[in-house]
PDB file of N, CA and C in Angstrom:
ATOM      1  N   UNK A   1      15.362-175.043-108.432  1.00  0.00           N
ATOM      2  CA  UNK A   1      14.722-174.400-109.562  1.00  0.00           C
ATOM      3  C   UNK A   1      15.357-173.023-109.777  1.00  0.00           C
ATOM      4  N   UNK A   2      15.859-172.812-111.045  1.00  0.00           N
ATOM      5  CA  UNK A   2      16.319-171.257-111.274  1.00  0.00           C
ATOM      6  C   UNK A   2      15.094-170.337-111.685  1.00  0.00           C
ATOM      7  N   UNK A   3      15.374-169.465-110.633  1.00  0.00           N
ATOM      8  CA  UNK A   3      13.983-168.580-110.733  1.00  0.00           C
ATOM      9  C   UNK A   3      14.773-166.907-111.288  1.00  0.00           C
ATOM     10  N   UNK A   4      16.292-166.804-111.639  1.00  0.00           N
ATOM     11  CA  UNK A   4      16.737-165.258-112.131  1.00  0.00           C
ATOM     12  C   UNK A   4      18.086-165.837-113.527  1.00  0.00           C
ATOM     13  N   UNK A   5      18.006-165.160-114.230  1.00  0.00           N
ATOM     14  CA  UNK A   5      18.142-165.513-115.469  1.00  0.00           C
ATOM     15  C   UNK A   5      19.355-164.462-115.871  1.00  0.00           C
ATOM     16  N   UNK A   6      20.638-164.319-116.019  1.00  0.00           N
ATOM     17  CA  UNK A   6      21.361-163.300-116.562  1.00  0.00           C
ATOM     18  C   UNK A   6      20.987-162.964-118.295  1.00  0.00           C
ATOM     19  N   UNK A   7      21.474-161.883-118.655  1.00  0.00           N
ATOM     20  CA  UNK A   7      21.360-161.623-119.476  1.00  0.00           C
ATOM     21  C   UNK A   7      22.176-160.598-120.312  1.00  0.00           C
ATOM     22  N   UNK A   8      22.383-159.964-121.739  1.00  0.00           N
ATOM     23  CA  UNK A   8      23.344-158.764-122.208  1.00  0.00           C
ATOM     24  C   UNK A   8      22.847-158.946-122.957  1.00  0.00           C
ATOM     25  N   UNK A   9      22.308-157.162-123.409  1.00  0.00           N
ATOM     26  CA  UNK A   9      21.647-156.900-124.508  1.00  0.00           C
ATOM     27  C   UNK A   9      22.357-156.707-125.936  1.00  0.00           C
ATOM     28  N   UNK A  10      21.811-157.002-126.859  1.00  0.00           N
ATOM     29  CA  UNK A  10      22.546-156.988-127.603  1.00  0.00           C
ATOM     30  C   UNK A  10      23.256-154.960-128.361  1.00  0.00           C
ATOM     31  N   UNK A  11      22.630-154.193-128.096  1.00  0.00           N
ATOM     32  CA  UNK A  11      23.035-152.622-128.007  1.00  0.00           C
ATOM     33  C   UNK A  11      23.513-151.907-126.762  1.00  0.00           C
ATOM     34  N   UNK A  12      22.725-152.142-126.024  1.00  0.00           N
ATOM     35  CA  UNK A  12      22.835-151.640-124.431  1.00  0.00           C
ATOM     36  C   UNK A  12      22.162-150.497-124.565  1.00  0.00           C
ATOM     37  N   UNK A  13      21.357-150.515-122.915  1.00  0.00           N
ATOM     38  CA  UNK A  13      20.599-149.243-122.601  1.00  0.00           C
ATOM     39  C   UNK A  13      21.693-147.703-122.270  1.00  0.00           C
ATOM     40  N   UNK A  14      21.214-146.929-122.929  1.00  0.00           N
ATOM     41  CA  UNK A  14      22.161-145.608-122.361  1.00  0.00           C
ATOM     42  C   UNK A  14      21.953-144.870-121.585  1.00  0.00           C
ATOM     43  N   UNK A  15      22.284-144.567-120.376  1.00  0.00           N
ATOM     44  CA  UNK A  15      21.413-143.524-119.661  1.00  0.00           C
ATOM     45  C   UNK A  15      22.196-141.606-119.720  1.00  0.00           C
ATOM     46  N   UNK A  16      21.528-141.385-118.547  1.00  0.00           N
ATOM     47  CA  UNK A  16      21.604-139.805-119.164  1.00  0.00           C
ATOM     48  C   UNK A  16      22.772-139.622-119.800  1.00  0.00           C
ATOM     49  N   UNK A  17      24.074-140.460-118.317  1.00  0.00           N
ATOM     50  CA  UNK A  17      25.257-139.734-118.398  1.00  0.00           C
ATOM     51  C   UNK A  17      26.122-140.389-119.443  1.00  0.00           C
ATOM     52  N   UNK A  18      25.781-141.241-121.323  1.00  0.00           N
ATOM     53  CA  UNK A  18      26.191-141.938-121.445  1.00  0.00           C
ATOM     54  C   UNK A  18      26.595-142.920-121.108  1.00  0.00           C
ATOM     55  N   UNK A  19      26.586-143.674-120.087  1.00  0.00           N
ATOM     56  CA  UNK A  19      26.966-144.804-119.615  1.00  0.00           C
ATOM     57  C   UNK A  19      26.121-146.108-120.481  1.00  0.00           C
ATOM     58  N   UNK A  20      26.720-146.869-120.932  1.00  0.00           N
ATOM     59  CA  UNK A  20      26.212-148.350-121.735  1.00  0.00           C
ATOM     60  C   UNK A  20      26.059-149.270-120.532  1.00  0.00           C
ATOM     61  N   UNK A  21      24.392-149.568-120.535  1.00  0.00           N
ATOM     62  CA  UNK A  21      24.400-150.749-119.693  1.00  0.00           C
ATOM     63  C   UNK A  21      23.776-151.937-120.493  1.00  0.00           C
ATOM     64  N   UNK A  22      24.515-153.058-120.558  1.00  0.00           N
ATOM     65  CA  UNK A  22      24.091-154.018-121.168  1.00  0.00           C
ATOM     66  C   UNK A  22      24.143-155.744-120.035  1.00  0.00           C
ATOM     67  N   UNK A  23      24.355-156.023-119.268  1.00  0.00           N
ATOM     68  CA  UNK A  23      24.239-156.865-118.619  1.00  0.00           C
ATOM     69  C   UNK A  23      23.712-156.962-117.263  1.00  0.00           C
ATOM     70  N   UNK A  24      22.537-158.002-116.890  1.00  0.00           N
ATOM     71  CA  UNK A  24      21.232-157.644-116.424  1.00  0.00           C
ATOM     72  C   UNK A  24      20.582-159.181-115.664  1.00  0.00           C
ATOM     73  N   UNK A  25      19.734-159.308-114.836  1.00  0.00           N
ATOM     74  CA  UNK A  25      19.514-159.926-114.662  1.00  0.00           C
ATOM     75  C   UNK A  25      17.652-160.190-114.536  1.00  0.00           C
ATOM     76  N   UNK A  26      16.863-161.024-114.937  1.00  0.00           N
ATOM     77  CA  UNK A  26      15.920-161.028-114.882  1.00  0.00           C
ATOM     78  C   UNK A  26      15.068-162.539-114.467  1.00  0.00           C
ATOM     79  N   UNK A  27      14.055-162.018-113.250  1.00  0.00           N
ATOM     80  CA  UNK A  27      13.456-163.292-112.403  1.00  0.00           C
ATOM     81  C   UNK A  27      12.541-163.455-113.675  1.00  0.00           C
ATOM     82  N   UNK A  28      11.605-164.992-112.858  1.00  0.00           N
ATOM     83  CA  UNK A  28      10.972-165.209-113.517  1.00  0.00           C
ATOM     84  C   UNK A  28       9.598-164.598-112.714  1.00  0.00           C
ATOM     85  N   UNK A  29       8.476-164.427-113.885  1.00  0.00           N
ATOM     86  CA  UNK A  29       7.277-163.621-113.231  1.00  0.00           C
ATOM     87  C   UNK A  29       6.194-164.163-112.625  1.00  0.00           C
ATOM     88  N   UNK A  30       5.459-163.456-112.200  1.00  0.00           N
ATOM     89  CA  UNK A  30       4.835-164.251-110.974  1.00  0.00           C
ATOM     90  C   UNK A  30       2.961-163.325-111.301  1.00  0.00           C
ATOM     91  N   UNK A  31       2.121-163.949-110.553  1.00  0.00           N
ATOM     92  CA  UNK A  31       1.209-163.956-111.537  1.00  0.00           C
ATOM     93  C   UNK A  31       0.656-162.305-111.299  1.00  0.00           C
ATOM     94  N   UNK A  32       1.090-161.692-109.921  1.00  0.00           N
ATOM     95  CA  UNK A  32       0.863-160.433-109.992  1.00  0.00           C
ATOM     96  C   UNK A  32       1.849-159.500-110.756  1.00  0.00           C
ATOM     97  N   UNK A  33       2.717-159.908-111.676  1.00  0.00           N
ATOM     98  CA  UNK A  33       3.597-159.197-112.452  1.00  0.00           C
ATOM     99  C   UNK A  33       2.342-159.281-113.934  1.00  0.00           C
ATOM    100  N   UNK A  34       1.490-160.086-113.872  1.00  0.00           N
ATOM    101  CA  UNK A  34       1.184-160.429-115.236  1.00  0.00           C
ATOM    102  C   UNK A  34      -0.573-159.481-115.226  1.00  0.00           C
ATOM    103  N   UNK A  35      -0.613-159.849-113.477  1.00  0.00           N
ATOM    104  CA  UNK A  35      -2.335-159.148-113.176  1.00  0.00           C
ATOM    105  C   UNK A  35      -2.295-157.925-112.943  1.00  0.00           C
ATOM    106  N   UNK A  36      -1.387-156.964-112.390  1.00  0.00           N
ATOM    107  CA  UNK A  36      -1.581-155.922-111.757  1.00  0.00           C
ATOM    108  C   UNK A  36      -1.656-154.765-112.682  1.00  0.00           C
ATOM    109  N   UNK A  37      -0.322-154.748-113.717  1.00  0.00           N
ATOM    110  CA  UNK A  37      -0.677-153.842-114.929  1.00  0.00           C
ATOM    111  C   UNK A  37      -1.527-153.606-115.777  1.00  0.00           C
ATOM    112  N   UNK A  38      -2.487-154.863-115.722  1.00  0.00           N
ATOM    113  CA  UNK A  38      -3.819-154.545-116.638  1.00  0.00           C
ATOM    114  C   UNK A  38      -4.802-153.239-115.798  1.00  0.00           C
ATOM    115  N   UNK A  39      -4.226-152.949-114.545  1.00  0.00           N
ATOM    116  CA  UNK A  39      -5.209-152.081-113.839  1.00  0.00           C
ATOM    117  C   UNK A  39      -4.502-150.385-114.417  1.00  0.00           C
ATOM    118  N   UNK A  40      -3.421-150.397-114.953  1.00  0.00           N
ATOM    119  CA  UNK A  40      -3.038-148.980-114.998  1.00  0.00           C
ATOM    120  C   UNK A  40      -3.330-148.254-115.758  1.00  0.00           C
ATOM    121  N   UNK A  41      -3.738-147.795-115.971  1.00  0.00           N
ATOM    122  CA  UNK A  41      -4.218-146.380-116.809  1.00  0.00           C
ATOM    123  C   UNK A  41      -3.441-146.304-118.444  1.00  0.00           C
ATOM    124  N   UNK A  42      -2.454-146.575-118.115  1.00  0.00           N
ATOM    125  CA  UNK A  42      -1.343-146.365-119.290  1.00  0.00           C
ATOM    126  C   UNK A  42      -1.663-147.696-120.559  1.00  0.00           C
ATOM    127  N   UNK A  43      -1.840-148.979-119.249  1.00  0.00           N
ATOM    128  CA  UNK A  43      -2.299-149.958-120.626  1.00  0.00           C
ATOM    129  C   UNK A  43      -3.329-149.805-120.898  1.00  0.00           C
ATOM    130  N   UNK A  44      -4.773-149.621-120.000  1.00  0.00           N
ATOM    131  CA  UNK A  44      -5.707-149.617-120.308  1.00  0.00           C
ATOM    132  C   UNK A  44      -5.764-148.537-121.837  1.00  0.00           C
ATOM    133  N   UNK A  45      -5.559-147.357-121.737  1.00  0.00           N
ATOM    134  CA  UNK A  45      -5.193-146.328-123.371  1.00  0.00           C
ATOM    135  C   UNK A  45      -4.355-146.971-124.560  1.00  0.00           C
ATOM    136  N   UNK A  46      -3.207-148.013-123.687  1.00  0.00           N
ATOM    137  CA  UNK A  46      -2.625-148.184-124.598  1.00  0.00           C
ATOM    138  C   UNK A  46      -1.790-149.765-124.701  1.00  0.00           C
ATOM    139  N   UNK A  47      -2.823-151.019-124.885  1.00  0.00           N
ATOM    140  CA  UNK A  47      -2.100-152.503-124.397  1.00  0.00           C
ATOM    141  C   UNK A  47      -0.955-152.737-124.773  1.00  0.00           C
ATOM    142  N   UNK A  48      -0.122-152.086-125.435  1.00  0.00           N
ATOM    143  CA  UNK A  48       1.240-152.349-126.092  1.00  0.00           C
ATOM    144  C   UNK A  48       1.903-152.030-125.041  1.00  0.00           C
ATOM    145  N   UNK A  49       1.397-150.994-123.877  1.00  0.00           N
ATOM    146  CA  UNK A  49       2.679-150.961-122.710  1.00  0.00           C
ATOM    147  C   UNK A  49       2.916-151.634-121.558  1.00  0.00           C
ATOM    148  N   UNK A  50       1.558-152.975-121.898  1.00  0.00           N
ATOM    149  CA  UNK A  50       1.977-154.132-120.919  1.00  0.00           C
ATOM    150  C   UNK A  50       3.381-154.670-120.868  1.00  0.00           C
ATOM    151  N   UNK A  51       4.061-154.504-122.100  1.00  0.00           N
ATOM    152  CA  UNK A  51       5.156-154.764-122.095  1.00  0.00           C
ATOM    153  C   UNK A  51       6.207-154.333-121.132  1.00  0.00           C
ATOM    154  N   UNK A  52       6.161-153.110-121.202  1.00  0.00           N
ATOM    155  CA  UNK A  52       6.981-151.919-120.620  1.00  0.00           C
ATOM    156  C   UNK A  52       6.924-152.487-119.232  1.00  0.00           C
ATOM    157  N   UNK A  53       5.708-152.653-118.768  1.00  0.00           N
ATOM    158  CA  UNK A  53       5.796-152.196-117.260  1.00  0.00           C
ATOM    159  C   UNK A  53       6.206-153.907-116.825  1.00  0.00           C
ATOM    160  N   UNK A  54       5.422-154.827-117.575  1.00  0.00           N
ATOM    161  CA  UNK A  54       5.863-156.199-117.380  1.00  0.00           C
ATOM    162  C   UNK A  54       7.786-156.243-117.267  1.00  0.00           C
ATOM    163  N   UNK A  55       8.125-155.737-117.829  1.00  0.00           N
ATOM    164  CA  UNK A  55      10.001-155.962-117.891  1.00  0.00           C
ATOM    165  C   UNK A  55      10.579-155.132-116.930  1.00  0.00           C
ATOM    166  N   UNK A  56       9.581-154.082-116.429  1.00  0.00           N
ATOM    167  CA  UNK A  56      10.418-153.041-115.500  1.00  0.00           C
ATOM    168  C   UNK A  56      10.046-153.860-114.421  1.00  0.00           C
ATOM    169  N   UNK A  57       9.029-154.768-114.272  1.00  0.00           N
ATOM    170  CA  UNK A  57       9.031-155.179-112.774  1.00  0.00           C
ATOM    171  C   UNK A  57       9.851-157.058-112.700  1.00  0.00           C
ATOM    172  N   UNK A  58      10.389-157.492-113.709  1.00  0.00           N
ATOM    173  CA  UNK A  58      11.251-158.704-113.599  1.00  0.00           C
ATOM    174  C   UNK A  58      12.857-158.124-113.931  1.00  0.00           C
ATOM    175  N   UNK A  59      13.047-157.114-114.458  1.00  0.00           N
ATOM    176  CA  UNK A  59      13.938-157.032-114.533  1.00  0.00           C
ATOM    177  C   UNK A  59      14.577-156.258-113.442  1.00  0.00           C
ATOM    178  N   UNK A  60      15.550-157.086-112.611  1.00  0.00           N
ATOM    179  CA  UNK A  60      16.048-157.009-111.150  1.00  0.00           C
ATOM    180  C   UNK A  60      17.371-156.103-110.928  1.00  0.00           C
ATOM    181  N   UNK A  61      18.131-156.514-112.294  1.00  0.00           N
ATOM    182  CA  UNK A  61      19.572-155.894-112.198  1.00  0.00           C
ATOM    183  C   UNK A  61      20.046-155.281-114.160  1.00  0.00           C
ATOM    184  N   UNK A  62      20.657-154.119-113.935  1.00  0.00           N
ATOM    185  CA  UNK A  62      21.230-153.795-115.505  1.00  0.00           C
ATOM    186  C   UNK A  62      21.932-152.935-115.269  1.00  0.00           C
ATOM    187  N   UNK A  63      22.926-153.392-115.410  1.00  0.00           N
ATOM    188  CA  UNK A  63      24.891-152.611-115.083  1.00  0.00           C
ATOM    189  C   UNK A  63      24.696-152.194-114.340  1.00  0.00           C
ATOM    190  N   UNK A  64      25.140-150.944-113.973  1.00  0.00           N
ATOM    191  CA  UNK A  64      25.191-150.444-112.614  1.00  0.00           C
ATOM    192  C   UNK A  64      23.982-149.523-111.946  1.00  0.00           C
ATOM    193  N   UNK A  65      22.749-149.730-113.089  1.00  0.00           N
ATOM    194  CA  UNK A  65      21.850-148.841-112.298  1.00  0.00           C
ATOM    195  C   UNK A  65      21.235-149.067-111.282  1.00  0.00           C
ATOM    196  N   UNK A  66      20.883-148.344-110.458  1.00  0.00           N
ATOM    197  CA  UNK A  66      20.174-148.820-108.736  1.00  0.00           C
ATOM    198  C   UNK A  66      18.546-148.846-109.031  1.00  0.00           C
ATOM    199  N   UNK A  67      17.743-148.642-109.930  1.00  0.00           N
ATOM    200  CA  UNK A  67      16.536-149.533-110.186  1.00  0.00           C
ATOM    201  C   UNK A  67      16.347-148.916-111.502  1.00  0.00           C
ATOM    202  N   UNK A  68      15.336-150.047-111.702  1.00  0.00           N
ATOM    203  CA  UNK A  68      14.908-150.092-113.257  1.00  0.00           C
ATOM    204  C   UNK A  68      13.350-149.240-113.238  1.00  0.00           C
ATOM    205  N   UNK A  69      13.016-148.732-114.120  1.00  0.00           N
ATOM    206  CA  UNK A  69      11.676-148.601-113.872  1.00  0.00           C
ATOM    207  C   UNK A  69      10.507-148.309-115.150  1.00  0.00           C
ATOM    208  N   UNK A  70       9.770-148.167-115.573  1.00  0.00           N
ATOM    209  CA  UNK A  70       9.235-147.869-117.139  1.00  0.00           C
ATOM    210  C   UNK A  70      10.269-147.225-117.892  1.00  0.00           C
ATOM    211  N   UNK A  71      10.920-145.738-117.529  1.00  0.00           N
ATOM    212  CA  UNK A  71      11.293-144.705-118.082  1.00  0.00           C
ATOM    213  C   UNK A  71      12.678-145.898-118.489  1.00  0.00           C
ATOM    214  N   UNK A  72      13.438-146.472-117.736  1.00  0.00           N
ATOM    215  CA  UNK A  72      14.368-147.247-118.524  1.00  0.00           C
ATOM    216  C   UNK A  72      14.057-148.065-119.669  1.00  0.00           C
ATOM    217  N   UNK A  73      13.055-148.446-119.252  1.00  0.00           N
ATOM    218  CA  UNK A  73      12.385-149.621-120.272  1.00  0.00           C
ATOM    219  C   UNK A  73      12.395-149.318-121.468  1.00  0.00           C
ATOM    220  N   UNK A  74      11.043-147.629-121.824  1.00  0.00           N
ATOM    221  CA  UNK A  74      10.980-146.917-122.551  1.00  0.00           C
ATOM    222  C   UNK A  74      11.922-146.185-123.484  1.00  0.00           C
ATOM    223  N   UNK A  75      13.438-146.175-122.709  1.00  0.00           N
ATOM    224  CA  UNK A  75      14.494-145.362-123.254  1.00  0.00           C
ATOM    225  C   UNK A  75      15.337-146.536-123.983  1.00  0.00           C
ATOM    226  N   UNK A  76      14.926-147.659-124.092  1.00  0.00           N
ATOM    227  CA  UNK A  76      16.203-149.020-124.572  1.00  0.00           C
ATOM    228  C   UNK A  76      15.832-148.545-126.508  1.00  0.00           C
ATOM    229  N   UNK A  77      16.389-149.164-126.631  1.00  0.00           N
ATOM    230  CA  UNK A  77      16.409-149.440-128.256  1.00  0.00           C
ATOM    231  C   UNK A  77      15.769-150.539-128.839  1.00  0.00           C
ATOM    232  N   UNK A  78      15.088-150.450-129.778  1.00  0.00           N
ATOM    233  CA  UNK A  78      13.777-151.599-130.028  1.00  0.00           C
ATOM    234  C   UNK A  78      14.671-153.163-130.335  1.00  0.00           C
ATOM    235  N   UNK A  79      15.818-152.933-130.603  1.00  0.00           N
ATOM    236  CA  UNK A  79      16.465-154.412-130.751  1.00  0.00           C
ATOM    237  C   UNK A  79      16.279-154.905-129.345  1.00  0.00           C
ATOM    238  N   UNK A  80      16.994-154.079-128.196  1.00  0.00           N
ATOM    239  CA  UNK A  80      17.508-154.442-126.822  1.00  0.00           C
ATOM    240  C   UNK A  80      15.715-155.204-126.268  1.00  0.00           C
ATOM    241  N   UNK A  81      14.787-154.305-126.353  1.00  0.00           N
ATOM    242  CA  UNK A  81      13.177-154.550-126.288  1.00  0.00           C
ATOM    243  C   UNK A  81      12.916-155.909-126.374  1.00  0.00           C
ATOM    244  N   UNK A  82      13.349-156.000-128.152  1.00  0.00           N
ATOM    245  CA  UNK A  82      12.589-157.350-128.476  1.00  0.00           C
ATOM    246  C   UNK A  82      13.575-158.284-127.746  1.00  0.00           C
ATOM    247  N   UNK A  83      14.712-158.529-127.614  1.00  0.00           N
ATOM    248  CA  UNK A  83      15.630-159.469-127.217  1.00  0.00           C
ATOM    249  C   UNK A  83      14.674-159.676-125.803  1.00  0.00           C
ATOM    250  N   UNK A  84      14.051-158.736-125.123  1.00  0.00           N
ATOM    251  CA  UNK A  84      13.850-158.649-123.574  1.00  0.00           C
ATOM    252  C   UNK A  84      12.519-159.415-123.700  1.00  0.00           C
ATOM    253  N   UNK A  85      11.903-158.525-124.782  1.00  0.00           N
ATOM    254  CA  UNK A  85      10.423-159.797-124.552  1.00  0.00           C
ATOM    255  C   UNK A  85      10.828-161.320-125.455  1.00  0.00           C
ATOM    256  N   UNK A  86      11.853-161.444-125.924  1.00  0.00           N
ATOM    257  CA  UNK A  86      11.822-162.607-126.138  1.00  0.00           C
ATOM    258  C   UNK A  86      12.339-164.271-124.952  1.00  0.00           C
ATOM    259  N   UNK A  87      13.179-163.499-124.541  1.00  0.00           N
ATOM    260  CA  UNK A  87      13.877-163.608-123.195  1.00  0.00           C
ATOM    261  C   UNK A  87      12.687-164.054-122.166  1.00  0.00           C
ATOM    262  N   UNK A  88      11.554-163.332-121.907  1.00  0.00           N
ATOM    263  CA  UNK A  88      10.813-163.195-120.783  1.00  0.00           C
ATOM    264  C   UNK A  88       9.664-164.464-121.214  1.00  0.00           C
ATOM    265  N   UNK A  89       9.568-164.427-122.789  1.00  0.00           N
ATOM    266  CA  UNK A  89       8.679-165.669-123.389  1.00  0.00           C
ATOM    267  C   UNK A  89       9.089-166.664-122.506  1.00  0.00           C
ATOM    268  N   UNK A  90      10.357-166.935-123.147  1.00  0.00           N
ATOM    269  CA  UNK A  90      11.379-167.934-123.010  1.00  0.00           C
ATOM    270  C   UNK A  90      11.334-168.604-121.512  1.00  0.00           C
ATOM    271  N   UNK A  91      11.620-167.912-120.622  1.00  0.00           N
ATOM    272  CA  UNK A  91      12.076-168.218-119.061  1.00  0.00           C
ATOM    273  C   UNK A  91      10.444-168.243-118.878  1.00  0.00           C
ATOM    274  N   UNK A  92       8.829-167.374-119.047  1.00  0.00           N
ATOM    275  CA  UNK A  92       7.870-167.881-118.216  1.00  0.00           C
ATOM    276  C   UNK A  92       6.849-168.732-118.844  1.00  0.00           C
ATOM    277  N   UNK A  93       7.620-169.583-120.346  1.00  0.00           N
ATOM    278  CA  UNK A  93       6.771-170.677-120.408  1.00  0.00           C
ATOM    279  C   UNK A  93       6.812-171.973-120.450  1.00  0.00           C
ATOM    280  N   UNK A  94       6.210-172.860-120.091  1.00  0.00           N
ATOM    281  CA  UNK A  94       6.824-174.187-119.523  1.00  0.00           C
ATOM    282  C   UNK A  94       7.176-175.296-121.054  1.00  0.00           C
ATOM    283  N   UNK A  95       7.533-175.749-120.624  1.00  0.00           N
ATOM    284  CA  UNK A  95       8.013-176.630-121.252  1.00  0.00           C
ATOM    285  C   UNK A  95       6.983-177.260-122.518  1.00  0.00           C
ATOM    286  N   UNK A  96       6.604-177.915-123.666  1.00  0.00           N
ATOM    287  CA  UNK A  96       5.443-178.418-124.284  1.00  0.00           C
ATOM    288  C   UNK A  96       5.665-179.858-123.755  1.00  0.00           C
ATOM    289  N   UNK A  97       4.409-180.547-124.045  1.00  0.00           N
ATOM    290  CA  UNK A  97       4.194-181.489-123.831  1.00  0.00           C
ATOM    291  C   UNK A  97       4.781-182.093-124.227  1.00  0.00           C
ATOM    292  N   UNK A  98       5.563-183.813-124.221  1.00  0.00           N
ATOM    293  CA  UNK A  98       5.287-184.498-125.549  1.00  0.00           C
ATOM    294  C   UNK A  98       5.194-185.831-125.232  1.00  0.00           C
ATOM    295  N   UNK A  99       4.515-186.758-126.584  1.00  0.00           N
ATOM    296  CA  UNK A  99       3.800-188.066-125.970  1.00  0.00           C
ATOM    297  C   UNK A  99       5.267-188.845-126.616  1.00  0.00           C
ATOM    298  N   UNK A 100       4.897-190.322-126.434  1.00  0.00           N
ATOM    299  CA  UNK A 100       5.270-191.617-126.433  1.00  0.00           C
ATOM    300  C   UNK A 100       4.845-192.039-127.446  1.00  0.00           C
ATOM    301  N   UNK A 101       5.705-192.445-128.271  1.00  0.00           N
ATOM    302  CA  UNK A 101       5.123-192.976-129.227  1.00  0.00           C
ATOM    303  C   UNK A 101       5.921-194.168-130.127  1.00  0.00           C
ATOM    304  N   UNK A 102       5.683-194.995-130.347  1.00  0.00           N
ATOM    305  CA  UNK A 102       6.151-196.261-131.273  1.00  0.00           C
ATOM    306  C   UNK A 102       6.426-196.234-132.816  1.00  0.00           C
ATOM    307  N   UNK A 103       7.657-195.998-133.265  1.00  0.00           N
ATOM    308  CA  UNK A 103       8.213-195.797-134.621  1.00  0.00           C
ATOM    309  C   UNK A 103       7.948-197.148-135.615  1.00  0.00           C
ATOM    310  N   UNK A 104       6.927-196.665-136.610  1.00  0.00           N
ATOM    311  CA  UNK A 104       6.069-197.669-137.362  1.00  0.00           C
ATOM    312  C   UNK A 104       7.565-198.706-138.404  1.00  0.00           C
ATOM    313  N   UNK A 105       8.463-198.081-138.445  1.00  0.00           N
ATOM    314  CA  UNK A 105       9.528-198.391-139.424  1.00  0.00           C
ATOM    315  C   UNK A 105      10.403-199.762-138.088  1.00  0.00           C
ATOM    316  N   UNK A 106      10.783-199.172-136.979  1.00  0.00           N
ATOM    317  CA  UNK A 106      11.849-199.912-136.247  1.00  0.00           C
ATOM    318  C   UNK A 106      11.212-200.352-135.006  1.00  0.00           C
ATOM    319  N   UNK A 107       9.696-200.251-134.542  1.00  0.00           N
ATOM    320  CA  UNK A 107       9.267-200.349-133.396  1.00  0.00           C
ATOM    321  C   UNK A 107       9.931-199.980-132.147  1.00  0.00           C
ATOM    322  N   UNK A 108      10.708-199.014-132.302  1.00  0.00           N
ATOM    323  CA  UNK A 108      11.252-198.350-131.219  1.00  0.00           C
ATOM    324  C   UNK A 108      10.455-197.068-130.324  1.00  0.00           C
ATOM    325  N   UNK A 109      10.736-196.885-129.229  1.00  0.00           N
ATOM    326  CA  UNK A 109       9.235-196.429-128.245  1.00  0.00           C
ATOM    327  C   UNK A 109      10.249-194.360-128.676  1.00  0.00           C
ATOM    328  N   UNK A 110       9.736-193.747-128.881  1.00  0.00           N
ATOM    329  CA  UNK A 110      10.465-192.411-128.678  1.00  0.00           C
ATOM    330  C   UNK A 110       9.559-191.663-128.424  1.00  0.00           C
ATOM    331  N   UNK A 111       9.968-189.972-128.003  1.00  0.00           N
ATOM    332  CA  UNK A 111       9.619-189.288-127.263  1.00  0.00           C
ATOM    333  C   UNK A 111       9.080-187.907-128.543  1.00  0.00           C
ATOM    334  N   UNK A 112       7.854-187.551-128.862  1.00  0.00           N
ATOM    335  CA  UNK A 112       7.692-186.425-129.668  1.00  0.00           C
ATOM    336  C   UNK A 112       6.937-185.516-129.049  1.00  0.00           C
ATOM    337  N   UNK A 113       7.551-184.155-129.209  1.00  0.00           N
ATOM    338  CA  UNK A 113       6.895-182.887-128.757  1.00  0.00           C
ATOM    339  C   UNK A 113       5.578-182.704-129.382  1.00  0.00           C
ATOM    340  N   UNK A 114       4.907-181.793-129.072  1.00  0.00           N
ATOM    341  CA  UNK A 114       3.196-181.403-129.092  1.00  0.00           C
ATOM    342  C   UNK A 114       3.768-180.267-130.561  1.00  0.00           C
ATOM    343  N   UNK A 115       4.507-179.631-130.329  1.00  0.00           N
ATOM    344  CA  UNK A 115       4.138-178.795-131.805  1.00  0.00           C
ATOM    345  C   UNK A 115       4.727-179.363-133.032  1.00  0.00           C
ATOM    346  N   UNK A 116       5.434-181.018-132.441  1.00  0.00           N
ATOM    347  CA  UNK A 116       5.964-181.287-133.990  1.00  0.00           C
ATOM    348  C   UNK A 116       4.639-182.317-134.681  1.00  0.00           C
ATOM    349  N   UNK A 117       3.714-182.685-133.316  1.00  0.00           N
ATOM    350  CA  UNK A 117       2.471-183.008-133.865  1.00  0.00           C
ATOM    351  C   UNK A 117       1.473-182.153-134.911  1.00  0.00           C
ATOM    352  N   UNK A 118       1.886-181.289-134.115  1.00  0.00           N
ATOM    353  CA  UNK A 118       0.257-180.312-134.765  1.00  0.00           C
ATOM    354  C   UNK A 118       1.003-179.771-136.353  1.00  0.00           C
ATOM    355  N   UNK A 119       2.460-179.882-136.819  1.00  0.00           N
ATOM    356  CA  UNK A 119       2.768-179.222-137.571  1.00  0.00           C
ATOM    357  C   UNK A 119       2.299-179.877-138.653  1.00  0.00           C
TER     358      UNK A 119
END
């Protein structure tokens, strides 16, 4: 099972000394990555920074910095952001369902996903 995910942002994070970091690696999360930040102070004032702290604690590796932490998170560029929470969707949700089903035209048995049902 792949549980760490590479990645390159599409701007790159900059840090103090100018340096562009754009390639990164990120696990997948685990349920105290998802429970523990609801206790901090910062989301509780403000739920939009579940985000923040959710990506500073899966995200493992980004160019050459030696750790990641909110203040990186906080300093990216809102493209690099969304790419990251889209990314993190992506890798911690499972798969959809889908049933079995018999094609009324050719009686052939095929396989349809759950959201092309509900659409």
């Amino acid at each position: 099972m792949e549980t760490e995910f590479e990645f390159e942002l599409p701007r790159g994070y900059v840090d103090k000394n100018g340096e562009v970091h754009r390639r990164g690696t990120m696990r997948l999360a685990t349920a105290a990555d998802e429970i523990l930040p609801l206790r901090d102070p910062r989301v509780q004032q403000n739920a939009g920074y579940l985000t923040i702290i959710l990506l500073s604690r899966v995200i493992t590796r980004l160019g050459t910095l030696s750790s990641i932490n909110t203040k990186v998170i906080e300093g990216m560029f809102t493209m690099d952001l969304a790419y990251l929470q889209d990314l993190y969707q992506r890798i911690n949700t499972t798969d959809l369902p889908s049933y079995k089903v018999v094609c009324p035209h050719c009686n052939q048995e095929i396989e349809v996903p759950l959201d092309f049902l509900l659409s």
